[in-house]
N, C-alpha and C. Protein backbone atom coordinates (compact mmCIF):
# COMPACT_ATOMS: atom_id res chain seq x y z
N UNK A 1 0.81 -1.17 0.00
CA UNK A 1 0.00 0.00 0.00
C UNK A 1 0.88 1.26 0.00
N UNK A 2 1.91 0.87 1.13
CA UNK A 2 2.82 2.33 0.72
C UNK A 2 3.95 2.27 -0.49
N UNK A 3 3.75 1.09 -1.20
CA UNK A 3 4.57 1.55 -2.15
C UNK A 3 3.72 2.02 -3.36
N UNK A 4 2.17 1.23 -3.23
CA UNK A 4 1.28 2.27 -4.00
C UNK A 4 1.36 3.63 -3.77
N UNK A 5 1.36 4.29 -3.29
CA UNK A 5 0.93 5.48 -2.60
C UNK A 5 2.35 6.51 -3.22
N UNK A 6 4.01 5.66 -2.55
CA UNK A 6 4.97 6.33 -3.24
C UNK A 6 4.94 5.82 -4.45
N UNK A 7 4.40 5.40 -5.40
CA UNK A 7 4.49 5.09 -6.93
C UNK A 7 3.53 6.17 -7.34
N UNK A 8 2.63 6.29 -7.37
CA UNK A 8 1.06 7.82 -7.52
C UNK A 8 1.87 8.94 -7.26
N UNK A 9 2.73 9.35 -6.40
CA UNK A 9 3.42 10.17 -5.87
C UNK A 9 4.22 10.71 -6.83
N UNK A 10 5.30 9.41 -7.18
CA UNK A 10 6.45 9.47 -7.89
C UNK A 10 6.04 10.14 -8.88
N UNK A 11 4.40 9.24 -9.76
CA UNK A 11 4.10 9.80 -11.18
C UNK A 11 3.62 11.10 -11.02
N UNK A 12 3.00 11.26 -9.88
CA UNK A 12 2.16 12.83 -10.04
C UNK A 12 3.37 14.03 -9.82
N UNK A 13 4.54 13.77 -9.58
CA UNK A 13 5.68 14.62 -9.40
C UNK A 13 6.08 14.66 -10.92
N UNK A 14 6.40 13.46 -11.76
CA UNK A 14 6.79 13.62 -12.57
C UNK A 14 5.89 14.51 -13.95
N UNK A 15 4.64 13.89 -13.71
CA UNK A 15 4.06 14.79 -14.58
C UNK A 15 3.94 16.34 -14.54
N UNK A 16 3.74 16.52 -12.88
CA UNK A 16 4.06 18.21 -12.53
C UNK A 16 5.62 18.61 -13.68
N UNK A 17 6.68 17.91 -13.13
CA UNK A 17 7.69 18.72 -13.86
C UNK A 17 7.77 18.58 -15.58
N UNK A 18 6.91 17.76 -16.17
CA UNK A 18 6.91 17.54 -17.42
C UNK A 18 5.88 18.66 -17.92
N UNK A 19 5.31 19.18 -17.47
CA UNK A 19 4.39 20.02 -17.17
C UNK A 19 4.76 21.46 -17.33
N UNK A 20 5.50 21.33 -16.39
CA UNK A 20 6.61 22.46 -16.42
C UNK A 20 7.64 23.04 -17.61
N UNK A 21 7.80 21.89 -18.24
CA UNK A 21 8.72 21.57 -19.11
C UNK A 21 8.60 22.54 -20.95
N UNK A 22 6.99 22.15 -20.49
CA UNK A 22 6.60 22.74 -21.97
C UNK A 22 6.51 24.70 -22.01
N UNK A 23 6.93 24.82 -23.00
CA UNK A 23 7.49 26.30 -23.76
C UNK A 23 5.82 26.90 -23.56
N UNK A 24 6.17 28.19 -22.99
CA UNK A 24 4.67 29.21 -22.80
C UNK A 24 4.52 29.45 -24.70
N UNK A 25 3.40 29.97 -25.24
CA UNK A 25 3.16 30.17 -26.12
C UNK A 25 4.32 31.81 -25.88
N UNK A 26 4.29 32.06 -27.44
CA UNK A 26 4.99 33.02 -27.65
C UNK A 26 4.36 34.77 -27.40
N UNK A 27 4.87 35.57 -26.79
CA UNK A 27 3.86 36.58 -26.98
C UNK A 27 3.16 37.40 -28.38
N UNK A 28 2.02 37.96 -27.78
CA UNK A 28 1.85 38.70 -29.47
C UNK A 28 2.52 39.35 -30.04
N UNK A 29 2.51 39.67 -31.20
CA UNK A 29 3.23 40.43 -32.32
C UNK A 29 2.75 42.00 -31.95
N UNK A 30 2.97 43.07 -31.11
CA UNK A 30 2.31 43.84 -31.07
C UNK A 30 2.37 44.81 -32.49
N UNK A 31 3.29 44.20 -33.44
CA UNK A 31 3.73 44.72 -34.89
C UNK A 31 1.93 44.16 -35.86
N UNK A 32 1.88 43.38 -35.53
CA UNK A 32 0.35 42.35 -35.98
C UNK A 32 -0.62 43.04 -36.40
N UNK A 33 -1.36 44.08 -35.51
CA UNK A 33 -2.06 44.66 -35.81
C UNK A 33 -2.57 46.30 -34.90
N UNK A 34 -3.03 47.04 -35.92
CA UNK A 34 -3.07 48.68 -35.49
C UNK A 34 -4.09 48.42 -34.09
N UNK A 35 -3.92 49.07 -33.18
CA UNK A 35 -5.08 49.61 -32.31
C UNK A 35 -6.45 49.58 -32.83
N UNK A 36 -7.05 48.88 -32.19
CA UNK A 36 -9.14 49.42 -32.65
C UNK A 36 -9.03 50.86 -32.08
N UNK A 37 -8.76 51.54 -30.70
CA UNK A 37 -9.03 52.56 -30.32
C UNK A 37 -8.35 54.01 -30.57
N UNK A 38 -8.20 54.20 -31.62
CA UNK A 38 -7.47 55.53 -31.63
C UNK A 38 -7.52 56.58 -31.06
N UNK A 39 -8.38 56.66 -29.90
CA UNK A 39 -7.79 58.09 -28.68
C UNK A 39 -6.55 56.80 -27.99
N UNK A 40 -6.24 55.68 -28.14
CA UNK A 40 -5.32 54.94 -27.16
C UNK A 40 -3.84 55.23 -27.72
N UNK A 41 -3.31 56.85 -26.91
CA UNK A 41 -2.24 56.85 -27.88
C UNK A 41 -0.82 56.19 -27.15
N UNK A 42 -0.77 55.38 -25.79
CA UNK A 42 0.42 54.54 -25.54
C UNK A 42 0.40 53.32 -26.40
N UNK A 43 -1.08 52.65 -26.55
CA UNK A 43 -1.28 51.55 -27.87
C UNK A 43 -0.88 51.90 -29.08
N UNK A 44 -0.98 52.91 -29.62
CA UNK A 44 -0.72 53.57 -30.77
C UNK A 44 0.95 53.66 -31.03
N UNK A 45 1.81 54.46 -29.83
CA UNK A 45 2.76 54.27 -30.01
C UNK A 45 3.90 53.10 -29.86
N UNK A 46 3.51 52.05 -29.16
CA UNK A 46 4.03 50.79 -28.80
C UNK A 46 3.94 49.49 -30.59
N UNK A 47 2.86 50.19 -31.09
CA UNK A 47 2.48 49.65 -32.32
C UNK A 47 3.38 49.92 -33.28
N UNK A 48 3.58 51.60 -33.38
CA UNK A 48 4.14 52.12 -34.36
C UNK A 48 5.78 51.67 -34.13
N UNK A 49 5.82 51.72 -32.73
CA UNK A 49 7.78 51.28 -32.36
C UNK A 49 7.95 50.28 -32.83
N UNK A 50 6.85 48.71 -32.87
CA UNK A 50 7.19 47.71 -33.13
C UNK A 50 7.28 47.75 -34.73
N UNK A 51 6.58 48.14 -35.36
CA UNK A 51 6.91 48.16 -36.57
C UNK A 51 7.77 49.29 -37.23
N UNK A 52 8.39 49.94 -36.53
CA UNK A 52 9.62 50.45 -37.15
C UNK A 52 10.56 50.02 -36.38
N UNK A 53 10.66 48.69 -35.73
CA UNK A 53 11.72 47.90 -35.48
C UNK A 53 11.76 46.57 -36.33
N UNK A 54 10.76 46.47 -37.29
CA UNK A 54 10.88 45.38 -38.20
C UNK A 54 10.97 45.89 -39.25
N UNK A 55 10.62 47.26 -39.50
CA UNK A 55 11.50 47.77 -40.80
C UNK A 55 12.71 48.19 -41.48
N UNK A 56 13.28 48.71 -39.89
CA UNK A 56 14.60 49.81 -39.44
C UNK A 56 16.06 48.61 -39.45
N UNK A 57 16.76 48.47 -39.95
CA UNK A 57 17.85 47.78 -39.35
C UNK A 57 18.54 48.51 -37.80
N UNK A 58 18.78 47.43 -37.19
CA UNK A 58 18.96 48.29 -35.28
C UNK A 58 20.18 48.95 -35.66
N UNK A 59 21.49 49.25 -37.16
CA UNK A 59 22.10 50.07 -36.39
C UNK A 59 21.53 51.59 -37.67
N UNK A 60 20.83 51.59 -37.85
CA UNK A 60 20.06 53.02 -38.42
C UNK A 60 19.14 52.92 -37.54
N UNK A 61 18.73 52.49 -36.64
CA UNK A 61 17.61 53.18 -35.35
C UNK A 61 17.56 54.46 -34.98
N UNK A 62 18.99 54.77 -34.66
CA UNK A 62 19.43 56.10 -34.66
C UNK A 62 19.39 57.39 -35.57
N UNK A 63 18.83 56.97 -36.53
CA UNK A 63 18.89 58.41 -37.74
C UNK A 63 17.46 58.30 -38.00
N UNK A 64 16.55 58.28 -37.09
CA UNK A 64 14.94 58.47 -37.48
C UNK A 64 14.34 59.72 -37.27
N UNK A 65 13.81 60.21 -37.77
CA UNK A 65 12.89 61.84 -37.53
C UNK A 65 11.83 61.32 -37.34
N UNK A 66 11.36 61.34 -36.24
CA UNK A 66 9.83 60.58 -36.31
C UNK A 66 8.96 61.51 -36.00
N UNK A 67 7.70 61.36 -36.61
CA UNK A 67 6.37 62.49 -36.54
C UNK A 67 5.31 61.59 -35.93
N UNK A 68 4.51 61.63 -35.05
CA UNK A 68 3.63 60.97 -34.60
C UNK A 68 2.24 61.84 -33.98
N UNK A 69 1.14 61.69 -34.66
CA UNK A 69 0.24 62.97 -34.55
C UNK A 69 -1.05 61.91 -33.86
N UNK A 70 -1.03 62.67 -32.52
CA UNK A 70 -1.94 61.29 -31.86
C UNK A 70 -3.59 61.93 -32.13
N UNK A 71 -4.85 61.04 -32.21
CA UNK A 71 -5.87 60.80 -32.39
C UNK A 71 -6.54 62.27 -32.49
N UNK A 72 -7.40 63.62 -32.88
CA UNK A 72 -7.85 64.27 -32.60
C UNK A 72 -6.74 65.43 -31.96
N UNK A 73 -5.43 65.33 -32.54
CA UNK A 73 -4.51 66.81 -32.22
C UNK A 73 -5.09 67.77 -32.27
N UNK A 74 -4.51 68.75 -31.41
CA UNK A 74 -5.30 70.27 -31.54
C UNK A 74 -4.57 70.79 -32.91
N UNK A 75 -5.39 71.88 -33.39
CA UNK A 75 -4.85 72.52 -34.65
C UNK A 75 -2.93 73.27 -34.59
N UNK A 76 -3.17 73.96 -33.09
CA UNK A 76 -2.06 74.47 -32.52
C UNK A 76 -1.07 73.67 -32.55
N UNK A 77 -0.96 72.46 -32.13
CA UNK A 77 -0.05 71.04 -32.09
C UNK A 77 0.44 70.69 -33.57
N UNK A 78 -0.77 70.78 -34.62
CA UNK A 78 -0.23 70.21 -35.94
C UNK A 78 0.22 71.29 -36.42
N UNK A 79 0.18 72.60 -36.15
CA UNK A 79 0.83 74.16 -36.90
C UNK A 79 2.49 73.77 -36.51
N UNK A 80 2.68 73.80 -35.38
CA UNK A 80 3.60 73.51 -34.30
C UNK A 80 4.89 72.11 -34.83
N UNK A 81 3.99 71.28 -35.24
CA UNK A 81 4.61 69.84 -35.72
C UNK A 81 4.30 69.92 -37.19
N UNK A 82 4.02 70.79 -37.48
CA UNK A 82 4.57 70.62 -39.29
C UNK A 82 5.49 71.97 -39.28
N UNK A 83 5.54 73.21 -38.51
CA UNK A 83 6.74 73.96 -39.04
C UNK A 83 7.84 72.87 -38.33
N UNK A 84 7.95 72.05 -37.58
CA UNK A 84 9.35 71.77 -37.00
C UNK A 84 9.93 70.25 -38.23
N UNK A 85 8.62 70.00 -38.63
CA UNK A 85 8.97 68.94 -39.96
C UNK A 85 9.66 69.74 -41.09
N UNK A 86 9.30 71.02 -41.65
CA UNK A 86 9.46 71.98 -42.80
C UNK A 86 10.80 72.77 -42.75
N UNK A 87 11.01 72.37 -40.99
CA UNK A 87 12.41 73.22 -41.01
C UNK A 87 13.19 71.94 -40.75
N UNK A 88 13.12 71.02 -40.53
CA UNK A 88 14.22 69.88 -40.68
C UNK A 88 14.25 69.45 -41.80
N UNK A 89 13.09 69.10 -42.67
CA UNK A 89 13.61 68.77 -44.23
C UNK A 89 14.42 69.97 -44.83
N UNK A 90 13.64 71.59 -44.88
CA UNK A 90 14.36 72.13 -45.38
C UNK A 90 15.93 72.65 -45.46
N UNK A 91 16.54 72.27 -44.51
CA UNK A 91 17.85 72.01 -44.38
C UNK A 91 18.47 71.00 -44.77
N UNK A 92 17.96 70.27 -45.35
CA UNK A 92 18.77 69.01 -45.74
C UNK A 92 19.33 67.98 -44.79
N UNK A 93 18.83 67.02 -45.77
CA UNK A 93 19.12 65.78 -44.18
C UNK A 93 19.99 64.61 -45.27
N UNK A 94 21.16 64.46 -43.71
CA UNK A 94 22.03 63.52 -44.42
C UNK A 94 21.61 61.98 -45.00
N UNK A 95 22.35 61.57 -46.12
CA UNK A 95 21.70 60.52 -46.53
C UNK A 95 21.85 59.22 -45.68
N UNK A 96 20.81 58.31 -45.83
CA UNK A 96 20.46 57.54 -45.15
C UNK A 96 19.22 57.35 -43.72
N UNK A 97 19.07 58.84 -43.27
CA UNK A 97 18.13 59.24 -42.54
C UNK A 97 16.48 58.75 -42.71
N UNK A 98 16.18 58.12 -41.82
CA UNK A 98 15.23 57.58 -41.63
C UNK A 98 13.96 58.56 -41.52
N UNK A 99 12.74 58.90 -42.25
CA UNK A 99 11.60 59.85 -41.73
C UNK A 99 10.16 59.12 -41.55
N UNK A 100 9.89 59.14 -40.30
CA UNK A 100 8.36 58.24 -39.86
C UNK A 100 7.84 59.09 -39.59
N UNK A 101 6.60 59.00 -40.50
CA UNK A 101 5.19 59.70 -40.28
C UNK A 101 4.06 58.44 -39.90
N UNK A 102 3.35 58.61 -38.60
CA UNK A 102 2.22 57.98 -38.13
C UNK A 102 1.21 58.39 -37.47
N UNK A 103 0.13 57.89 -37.52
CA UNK A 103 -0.96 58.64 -36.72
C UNK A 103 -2.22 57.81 -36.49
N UNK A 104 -3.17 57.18 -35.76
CA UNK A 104 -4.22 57.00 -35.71
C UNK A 104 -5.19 57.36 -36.43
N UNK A 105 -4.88 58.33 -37.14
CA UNK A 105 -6.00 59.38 -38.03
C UNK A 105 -4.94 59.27 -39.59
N UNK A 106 -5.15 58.10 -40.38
CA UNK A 106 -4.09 57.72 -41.30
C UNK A 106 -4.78 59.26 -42.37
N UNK A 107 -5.80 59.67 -42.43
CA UNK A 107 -6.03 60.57 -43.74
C UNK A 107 -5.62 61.77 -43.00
N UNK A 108 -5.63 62.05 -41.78
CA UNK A 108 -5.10 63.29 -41.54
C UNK A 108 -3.56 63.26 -41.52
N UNK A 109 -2.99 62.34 -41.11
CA UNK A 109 -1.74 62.39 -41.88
C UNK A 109 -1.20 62.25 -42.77
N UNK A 110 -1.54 61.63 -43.92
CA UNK A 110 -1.43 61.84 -44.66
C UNK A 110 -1.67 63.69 -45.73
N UNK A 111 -2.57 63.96 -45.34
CA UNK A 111 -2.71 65.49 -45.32
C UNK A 111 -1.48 66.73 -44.63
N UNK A 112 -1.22 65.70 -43.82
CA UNK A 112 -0.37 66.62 -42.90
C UNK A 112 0.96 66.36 -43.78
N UNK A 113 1.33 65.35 -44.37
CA UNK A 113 2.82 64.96 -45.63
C UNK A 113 2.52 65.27 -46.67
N UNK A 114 1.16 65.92 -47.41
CA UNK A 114 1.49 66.48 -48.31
C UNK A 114 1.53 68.47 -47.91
N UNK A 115 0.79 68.87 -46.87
CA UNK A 115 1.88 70.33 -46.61
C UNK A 115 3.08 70.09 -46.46
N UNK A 116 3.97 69.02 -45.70
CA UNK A 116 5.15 69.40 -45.26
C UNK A 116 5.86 69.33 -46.63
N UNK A 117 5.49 68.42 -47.44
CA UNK A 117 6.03 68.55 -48.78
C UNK A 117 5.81 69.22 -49.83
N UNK A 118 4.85 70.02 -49.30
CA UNK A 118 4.41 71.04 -50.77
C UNK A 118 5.23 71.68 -52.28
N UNK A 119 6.43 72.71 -50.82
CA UNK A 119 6.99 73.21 -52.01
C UNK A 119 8.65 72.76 -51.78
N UNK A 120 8.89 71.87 -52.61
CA UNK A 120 10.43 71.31 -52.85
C UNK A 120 11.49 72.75 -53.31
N UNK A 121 12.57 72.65 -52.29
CA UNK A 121 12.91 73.97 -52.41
C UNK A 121 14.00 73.44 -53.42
N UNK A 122 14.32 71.98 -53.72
CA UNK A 122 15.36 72.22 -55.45
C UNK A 122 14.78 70.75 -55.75
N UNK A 123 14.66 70.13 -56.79
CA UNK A 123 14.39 68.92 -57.00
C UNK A 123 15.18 67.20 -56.62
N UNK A 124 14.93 66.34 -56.32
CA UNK A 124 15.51 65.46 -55.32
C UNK A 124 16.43 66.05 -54.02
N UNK A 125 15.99 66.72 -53.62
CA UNK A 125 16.92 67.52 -52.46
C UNK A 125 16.96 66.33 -51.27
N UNK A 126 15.87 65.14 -51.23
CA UNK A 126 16.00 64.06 -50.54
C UNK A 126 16.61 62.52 -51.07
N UNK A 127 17.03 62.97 -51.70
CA UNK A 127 17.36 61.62 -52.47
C UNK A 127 17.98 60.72 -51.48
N UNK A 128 18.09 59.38 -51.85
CA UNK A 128 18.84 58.48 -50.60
C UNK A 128 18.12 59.02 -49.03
N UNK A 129 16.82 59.44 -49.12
CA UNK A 129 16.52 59.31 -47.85
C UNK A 129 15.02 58.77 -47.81
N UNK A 130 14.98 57.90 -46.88
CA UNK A 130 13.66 57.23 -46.86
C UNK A 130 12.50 57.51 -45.73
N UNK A 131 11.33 57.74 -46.24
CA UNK A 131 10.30 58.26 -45.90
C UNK A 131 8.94 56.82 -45.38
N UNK A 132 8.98 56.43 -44.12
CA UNK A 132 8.41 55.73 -43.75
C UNK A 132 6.78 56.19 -43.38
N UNK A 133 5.92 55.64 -43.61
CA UNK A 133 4.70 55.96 -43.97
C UNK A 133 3.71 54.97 -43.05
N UNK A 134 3.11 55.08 -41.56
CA UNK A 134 2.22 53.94 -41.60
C UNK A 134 0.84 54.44 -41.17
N UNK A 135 0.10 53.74 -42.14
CA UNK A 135 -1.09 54.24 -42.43
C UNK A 135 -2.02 53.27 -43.29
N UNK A 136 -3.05 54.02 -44.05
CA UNK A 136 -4.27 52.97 -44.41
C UNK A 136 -3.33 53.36 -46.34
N UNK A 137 -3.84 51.93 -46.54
CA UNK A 137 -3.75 51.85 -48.16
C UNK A 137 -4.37 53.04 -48.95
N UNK A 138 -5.78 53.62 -48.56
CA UNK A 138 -6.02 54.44 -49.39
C UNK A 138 -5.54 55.77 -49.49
N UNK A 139 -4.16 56.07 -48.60
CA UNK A 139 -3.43 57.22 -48.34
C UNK A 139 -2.09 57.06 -49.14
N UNK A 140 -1.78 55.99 -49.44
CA UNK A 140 -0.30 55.95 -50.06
C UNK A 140 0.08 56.26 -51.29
N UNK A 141 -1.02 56.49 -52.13
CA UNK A 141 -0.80 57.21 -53.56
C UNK A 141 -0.31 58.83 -52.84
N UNK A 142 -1.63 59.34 -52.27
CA UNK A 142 -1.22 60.51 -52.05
C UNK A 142 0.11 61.04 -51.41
N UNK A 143 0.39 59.98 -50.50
CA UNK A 143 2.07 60.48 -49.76
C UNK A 143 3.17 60.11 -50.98
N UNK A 144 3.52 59.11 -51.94
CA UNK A 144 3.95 59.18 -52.69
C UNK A 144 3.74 60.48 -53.60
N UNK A 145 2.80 60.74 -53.75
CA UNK A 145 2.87 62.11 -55.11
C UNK A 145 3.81 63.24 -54.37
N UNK A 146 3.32 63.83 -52.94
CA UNK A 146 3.83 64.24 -52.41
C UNK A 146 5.28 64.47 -51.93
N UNK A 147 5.97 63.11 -52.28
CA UNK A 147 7.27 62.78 -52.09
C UNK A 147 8.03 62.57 -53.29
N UNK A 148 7.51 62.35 -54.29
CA UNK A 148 7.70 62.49 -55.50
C UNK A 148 9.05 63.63 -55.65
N UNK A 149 8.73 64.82 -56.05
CA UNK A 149 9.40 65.56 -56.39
C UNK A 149 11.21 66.52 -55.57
N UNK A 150 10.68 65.38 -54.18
CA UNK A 150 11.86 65.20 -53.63
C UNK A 150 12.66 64.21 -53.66
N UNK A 151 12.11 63.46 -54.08
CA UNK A 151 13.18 62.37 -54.38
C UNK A 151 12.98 61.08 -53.22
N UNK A 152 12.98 61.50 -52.49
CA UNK A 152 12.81 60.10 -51.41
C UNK A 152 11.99 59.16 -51.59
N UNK A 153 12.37 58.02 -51.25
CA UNK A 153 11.93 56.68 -51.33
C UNK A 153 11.22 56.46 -49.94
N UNK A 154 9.39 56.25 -50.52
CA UNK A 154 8.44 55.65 -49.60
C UNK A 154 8.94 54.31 -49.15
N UNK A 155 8.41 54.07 -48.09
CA UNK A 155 8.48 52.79 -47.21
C UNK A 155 7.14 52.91 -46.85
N UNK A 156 5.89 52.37 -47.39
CA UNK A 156 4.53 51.97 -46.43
C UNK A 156 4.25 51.05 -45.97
N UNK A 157 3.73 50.95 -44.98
CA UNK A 157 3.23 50.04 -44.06
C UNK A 157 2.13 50.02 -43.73
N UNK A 158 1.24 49.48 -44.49
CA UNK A 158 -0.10 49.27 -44.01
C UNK A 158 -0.97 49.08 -42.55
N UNK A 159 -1.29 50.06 -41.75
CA UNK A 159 -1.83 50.11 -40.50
C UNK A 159 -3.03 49.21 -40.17
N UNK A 160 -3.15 47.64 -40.20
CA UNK A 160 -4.60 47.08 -40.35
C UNK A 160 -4.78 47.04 -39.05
């Protein structure tokens, strides 16, 4: 009887640590998919980091201009964050420089990249610099036209 008892024992130990043994599922992709809530702008930005860490090689991490215009900005905020976009392109940015535009509100940013790009102050003045874009499909013609005449190369990323 007690060696029944230490045999049940033995197995119910062993299965505990076999138990143990097996790999947790992996966490989510928070790259996977956009926020449902767009006033959620720590969701918003945790989203946008992950996917400009699967676009970015980690040692150009460092040369990103990033624009991030959260859900319902005040007008003051986007006056504010497009002259400070208009005066960093217009100085010229060294090649290889990374530029992320994102927002919860993919058509208002998109609106907001074609002012900052309006008027090209010489033609490809961006060349070799890439212009990261994440947003809805039906915005990426327009940020391309927009970028067009500077020369830089879109990177979009579809926000689903």
């Amino acid at each position: 009887m007690v060696r029944r008892l230490l045999a049940r024992l033995a197995l119910a130990c062993a299965l505990i640590a076999l138990g143990a043994c097996q790999e947790a599922p992996p966490p989510p992709d928070p790259a996977a998919n956009a926020p449902a809530n767009a006033a959620d702008t720590v969701a918003w930005k945790t989203y946008v980091s992950a996917v400009v860490k699967k676009l970015v090689p980690a040692d150009q991490s460092k040369r990103i201009f990033a624009t991030f215009l959260e859900h319902a900005a005040s007008d003051d905020l986007k006056a504010r964050t497009l002259e400070n976009v208009k005066s960093f392109i217009g100085r010229g940015i060294a090649e290889g420089t990374l530029i992320l535009f994102a927002s919860p509100d993919s058509e208002a940013m998109a609106g907001f990249v074609e002012q900052a790009f309006a008027d090209p102050p010489k033609p490809d003045m961006l060349k070799g610099i890439s212009v990261i874009f994440i947003g809805k499909s039906a915005e990426q013609e327009r940020v391309a036209t927009a970028l067009a005449p500077w020369g830089a190369t879109l990177i979009f990323h579809e926000a689903n």
